[in-house]
Every structure is written in structure tokens, then in C-alpha cells.
Protein backbone atom coordinates (compact mmCIF):
# COMPACT_ATOMS: atom_id res chain seq x y z
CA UNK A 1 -11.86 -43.87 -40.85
CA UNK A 2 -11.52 -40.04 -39.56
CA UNK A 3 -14.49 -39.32 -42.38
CA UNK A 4 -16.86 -41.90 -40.70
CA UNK A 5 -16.03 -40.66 -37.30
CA UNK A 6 -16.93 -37.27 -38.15
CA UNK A 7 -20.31 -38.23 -39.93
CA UNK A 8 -21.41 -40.10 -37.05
CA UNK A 9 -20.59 -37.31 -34.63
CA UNK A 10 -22.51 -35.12 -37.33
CA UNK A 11 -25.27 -37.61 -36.88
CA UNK A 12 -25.29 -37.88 -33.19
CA UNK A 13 -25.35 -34.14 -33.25
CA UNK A 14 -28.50 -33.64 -34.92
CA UNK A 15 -30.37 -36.27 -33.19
CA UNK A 16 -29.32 -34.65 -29.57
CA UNK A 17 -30.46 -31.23 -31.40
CA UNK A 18 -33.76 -33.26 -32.76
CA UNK A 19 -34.61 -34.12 -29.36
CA UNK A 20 -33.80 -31.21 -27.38
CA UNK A 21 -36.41 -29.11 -29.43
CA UNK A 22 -38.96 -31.61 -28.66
CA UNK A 23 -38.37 -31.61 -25.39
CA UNK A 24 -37.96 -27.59 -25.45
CA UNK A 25 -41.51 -28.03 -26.83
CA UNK A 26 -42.75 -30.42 -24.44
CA UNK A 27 -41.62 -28.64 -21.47
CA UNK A 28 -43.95 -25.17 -22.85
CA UNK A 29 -46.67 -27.42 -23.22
CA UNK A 30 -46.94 -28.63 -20.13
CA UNK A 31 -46.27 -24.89 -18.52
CA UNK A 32 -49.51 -24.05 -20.00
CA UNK A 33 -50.96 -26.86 -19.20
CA UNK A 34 -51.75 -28.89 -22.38
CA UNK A 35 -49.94 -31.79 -22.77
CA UNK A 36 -52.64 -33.65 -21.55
CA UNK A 37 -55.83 -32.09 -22.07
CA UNK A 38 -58.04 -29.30 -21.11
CA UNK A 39 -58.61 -30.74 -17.78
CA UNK A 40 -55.06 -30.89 -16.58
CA UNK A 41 -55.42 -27.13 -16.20
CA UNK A 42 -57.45 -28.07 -12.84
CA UNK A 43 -53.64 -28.27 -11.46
CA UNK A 44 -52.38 -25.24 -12.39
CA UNK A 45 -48.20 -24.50 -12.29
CA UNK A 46 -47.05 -21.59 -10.21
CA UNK A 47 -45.85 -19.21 -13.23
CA UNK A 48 -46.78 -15.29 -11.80
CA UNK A 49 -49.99 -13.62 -11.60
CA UNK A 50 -50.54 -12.58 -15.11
CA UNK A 51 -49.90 -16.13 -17.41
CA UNK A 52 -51.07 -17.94 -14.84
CA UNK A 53 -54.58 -16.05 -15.13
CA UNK A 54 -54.18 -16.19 -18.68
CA UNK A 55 -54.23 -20.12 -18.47
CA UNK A 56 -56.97 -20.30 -16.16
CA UNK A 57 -59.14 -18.29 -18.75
CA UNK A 58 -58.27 -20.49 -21.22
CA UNK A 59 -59.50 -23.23 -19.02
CA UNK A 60 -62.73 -21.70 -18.26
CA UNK A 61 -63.47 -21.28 -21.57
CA UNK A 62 -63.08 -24.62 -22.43
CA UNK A 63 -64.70 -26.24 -19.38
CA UNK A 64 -67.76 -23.80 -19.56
CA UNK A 65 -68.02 -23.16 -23.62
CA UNK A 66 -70.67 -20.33 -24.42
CA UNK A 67 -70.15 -18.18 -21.32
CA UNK A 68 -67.76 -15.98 -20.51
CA UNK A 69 -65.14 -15.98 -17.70
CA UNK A 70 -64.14 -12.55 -15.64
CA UNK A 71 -61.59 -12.46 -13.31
CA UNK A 72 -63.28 -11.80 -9.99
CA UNK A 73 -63.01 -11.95 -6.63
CA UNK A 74 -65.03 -13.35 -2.99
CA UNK A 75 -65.03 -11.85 0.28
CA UNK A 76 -66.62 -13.12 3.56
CA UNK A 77 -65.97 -12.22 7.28
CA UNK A 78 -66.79 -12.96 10.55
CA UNK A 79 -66.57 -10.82 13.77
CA UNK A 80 -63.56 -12.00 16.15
CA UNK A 81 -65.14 -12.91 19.25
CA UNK A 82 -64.32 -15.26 22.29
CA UNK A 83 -64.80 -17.99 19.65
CA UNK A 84 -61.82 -20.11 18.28
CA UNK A 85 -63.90 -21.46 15.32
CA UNK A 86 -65.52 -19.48 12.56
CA UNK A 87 -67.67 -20.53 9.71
CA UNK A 88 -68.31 -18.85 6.50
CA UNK A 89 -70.63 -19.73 3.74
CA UNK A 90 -70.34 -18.20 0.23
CA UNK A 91 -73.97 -18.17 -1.12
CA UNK A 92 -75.70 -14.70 -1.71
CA UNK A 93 -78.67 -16.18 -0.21
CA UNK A 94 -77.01 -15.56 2.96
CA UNK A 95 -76.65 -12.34 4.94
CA UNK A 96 -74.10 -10.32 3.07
CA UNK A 97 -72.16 -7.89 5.01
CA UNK A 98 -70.80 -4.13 3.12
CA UNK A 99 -67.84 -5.06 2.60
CA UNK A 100 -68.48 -9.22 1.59
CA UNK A 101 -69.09 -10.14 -1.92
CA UNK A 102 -70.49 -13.46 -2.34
CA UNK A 103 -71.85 -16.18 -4.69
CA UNK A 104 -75.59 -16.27 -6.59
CA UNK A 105 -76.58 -19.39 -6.89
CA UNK A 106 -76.58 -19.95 -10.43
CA UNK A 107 -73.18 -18.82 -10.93
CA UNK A 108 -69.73 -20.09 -10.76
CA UNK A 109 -66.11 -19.29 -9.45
CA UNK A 110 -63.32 -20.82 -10.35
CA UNK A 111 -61.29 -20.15 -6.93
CA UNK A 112 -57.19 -19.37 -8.02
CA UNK A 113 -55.61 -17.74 -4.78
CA UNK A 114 -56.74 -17.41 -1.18
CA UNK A 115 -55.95 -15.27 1.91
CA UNK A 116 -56.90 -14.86 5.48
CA UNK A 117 -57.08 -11.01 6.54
CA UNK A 118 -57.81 -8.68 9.62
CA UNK A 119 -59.24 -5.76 9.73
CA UNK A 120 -60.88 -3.43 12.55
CA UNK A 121 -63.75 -1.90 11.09
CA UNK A 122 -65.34 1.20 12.50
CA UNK A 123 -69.34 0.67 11.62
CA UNK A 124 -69.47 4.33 11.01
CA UNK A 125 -66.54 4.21 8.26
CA UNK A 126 -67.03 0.71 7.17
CA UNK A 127 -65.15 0.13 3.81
CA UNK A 128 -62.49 2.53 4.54
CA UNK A 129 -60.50 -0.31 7.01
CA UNK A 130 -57.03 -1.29 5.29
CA UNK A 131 -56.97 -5.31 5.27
CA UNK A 132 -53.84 -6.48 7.43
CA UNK A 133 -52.07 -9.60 6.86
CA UNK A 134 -50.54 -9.74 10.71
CA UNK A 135 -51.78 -8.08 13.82
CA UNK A 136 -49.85 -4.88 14.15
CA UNK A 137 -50.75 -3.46 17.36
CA UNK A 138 -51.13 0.11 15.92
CA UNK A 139 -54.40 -1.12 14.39
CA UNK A 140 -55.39 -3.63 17.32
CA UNK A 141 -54.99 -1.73 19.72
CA UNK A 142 -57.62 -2.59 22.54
CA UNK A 143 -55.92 -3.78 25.95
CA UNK A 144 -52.99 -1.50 25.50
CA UNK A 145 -51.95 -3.34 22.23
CA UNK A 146 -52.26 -7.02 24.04
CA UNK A 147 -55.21 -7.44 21.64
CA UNK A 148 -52.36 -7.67 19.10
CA UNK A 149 -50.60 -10.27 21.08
CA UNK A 150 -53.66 -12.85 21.29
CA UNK A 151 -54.56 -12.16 17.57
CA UNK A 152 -51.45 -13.85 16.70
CA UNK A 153 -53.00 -17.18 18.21
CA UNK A 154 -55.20 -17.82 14.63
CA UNK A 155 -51.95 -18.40 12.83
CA UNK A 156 -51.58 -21.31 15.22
CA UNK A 157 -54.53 -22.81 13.89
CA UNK A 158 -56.14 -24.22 10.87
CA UNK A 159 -58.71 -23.79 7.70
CA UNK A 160 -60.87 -26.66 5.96
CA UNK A 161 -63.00 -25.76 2.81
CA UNK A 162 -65.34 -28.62 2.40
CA UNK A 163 -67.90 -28.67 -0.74
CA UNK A 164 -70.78 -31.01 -0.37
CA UNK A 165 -69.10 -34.40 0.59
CA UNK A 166 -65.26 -33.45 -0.43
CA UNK A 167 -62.76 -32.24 1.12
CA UNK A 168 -60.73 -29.09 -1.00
CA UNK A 169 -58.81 -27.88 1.89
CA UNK A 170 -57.94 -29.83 4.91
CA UNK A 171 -55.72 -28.51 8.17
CA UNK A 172 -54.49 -25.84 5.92
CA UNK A 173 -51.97 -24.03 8.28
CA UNK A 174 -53.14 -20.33 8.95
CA UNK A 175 -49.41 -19.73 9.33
CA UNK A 176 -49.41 -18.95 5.61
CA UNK A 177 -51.54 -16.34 5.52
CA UNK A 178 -49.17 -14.63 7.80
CA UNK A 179 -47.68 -11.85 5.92
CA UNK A 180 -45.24 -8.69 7.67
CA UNK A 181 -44.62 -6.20 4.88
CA UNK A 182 -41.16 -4.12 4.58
CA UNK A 183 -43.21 -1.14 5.96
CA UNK A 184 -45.34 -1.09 8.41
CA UNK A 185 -47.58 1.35 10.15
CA UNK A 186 -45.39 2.89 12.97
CA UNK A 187 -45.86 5.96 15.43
CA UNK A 188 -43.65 8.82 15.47
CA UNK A 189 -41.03 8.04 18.72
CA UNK A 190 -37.67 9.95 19.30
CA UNK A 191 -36.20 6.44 18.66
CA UNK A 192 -37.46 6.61 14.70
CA UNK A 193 -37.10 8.62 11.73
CA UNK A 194 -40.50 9.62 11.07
CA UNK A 195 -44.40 7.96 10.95
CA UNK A 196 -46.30 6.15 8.82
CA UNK A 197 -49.24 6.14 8.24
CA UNK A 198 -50.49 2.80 6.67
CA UNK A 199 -48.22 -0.39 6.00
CA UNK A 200 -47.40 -1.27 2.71
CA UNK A 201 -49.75 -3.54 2.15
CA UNK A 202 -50.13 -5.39 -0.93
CA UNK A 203 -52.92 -8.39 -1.15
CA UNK A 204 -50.93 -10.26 -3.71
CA UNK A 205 -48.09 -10.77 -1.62
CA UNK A 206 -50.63 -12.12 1.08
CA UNK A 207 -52.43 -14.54 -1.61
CA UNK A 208 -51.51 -18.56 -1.32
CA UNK A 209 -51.43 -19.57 -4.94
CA UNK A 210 -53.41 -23.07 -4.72
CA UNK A 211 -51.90 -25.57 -6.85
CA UNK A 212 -55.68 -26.92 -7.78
CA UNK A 213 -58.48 -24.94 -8.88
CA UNK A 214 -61.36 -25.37 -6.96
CA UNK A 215 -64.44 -25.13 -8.74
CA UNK A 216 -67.49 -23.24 -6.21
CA UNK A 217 -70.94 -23.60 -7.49
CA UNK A 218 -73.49 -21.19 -6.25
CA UNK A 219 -75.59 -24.03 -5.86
CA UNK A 220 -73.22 -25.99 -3.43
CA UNK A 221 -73.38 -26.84 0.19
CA UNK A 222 -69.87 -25.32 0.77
CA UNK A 223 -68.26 -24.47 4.09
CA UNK A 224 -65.24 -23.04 4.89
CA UNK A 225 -64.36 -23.50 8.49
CA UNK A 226 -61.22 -21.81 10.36
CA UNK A 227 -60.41 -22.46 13.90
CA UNK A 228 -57.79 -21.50 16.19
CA UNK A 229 -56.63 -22.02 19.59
CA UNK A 230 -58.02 -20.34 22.16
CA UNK A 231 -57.06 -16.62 22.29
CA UNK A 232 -54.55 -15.81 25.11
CA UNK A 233 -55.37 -13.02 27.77
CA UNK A 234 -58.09 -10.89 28.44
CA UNK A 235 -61.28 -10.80 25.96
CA UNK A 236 -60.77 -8.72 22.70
CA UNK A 237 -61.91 -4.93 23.74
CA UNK A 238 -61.49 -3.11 20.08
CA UNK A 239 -63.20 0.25 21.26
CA UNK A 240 -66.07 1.81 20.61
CA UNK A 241 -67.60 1.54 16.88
CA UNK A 242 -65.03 -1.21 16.19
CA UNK A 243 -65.60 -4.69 15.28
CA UNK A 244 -62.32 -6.72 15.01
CA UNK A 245 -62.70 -8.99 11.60
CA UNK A 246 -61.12 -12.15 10.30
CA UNK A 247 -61.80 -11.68 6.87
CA UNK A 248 -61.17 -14.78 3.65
CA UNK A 249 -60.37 -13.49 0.63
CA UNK A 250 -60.26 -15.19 -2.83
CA UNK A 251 -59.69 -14.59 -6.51
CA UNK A 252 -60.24 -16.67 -9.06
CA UNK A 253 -62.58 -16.25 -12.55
CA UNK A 254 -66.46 -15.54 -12.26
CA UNK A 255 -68.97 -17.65 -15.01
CA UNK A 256 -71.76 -15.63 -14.85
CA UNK A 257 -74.84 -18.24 -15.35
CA UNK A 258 -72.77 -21.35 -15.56
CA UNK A 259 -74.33 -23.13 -12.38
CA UNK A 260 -77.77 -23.68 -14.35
CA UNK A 261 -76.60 -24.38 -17.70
């Protein structure tokens, strides 16, 4: 009797271990992305920067055989105004600003992680402006710093990306583009230790990680749309040379040529 009881616990034993590798198995699969086909990777798990790009390529490659994927980047801005609503288009056909990078039209980006950005740009110095991921009044400083104050009204608001005839972001709350780093750019005062000069900014901590791919042709009718309550106080007065700019930023993988294949 005490032999058979031990064989069967033997037995039981190496099923449980039997199964728990396959699921062990399973369970990396899926991380990547595979247990159900290239196209699963379209919903992408949140697993850091670096395999998480890794899988994305992998995608690409499969999705768009015979080209080749490069990580990659878009940039478009609008000048903060008495507007609440902005609207941004992607294609290169548009007007492209210094410091914007767009889309040609027979191209395509795989779009991975977004942010929304500020920035007052001098139009002497432009590309020398250190994105901001909140309105620190240092750096927005028109009306005394109250500029600051009413910049803080587009994180009440929204952002819609809409592609042709479907919908890839809708309401998205602005709130989560709202990033205040550890540092940030003070004055000298006899109240604090000492200045500094520029916050520690770092645009992956500002990046939302979407949990779909969206996939941009340069030939779409794509518009991304962000709008805001209406800005509290007195008009925006930046200064002289200085635009204030709402900036969207977004990295994904470039396929060079992949829009006419």
C-alpha cells in the first residue's frame, strides 16, 4: 500500500511539473506576442522600452516583408492661442514647421508611444527650446507667471486621433501627458539651496505607452484633434520673439516605402 501511494504521488508530481513548463512556456509566448499569430502583436504588452521595441520590429517585419523598419519618431505643433481646439495633420505635404517632422506619403509609421509637450520657442533660437511636460512658470512666464496658471487648463481637456473613418483615440484625457519631474527649473531665492537651470526632463517618462499600435499611412486622411477648456485669465502674452507651443510627440517604427507597395 505505502509503495502505491508513493508512485502515485511520484506520478502526480511529474504531471504538475509537465504542466507547469507548458504553461511557463505559454506565458513567454504570449509576452512576445505569439501565441496567436503575427497580428496579435497589433496589441502590444507593456514590458519596458527596449523588448517592447524589439517585438514591434519583429512585427513590422512580418506585416511589411521586404522593407525595413527604423525606429523613428513624429513631431507636430501648433501655436497656443485664444483657441481651445487645435488640429494637427501628419502629412509632409503640409506646411512643416523647424522643429516638426512629419509623414511622406508613401511611407508608413507604426505609432508605439505618444506625448503632449510645451515649449516657448524664441523664433530667433528655434530648436534650442527644452520640451516641458507641465507648465512651470519659469518658462511661461508672460503675465507675471499667470500664463503658467491658465496653461494648466489643456490637461482638463481631451485628444481624438481619427484615421479616415475610425476612431484610434477617443476623449483621451490630456491629464496623462501631465508629467512634474523630481527637478525642476527653479530660481536662486534665499529660501533655496541653489538654481537650476533646466528640469530634468526626460521624454520617456512623459510617453503614454498605447496598448495598440496604430498603423499611420502617409496616404491617410488622419487628424489628430486636442481641445481644452477655455484658458482662464488674461490672453497668453509670451514676450517678444516667443511663440508658446503645444507640441504631439510620437515614436513608433518608420517603413520607408511601405504606403505604395
Amino acid at each position: 500500500m505505502k509503495n502505491f501511494i508513493v508512485k502515485n504521488i511520484k506520478g502526480i508530481f511529474a504531471i504538475c511539473m509537465i504542466l507547469i513548463v507548458g504553461l511557463t512556456i505559454n506565458c513567454s509566448i504570449d509576452l512576445l506576442g505569439l501565441a496567436h499569430g503575427a497580428e496579435s502583436l497589433a496589441v502590444m504588452p507593456m514590458i519596458g522600452f527596449a523588448a517592447r521595441d524589439r517585438a514591434i520590429f519583429n512585427f513590422a517585419k512580418s506585416k511589411y516583408p521586404g522593407y525595413n523598419p527604423a525606429p523613428s519618431f513624429l513631431r507636430v505643433e501648433a501655436t497656443l492661442n485664444t483657441n481651445n481646439t487645435y488640429s494637427f495633420r501628419f502629412q509632409n505635404v503640409d506646411t512643416v514647421g523647424k522643429t516638426e517632422r512629419k509623414l511622406d506619403r508613401n511611407d508608413v509609421f507604426l505609432m508605439s508611444n505618444i506625448a503632449l509637450l510645451l515649449s516657448a520657442q524664441n523664433s530667433t533660437t528655434i530648436g534650442t527650446e527644452i520640451l516641458q511636460s507641465y507648465p512651470n512658470a519659469l518658462i511661461f512666464t508672460g503675465n507675471s507667471g499667470a500664463d503658467a496658471t491658465s496653461l494648466e487648463t489643456i490637461y482638463a481637456g481631451k485628444t481624438q486621433l481619427k484615421i479616415a473613418d475610425r476612431i484610434e483615440l477617443e476623449a483621451f484625457p490630456n491629464l496623462y501627458f501631465r508629467n512634474v519631474p523630481t527637478l525642476q527649473k527653479r530660481a536662486l531665492t534665499a529660501s533655496v539651496e541653489g538654481a537650476i537651470a533646466d528640469s530634468s526632463f526626460n521624454v520617456k517618462d512623459c510617453m503614454y505607452e498605447l496598448p495598440s499600435l496604430i498603423d499611420l499611412q502617409g496616404s491617410d486622411d488622419a487628424t489628430l484633434t486636442v481641445d481644452f477648456p477655455a484658458l482662464t485669465g488674461t490672453a497668453l502674452t509670451p514676450g517678444s520673439n516667443v511663440s508658446y507651443r503645444l507640441v504631439f510627440f510620437a515614436t513608433g517604427f518608420l517603413i520607408k516605402g511601405a504606403a505604395a507597395r
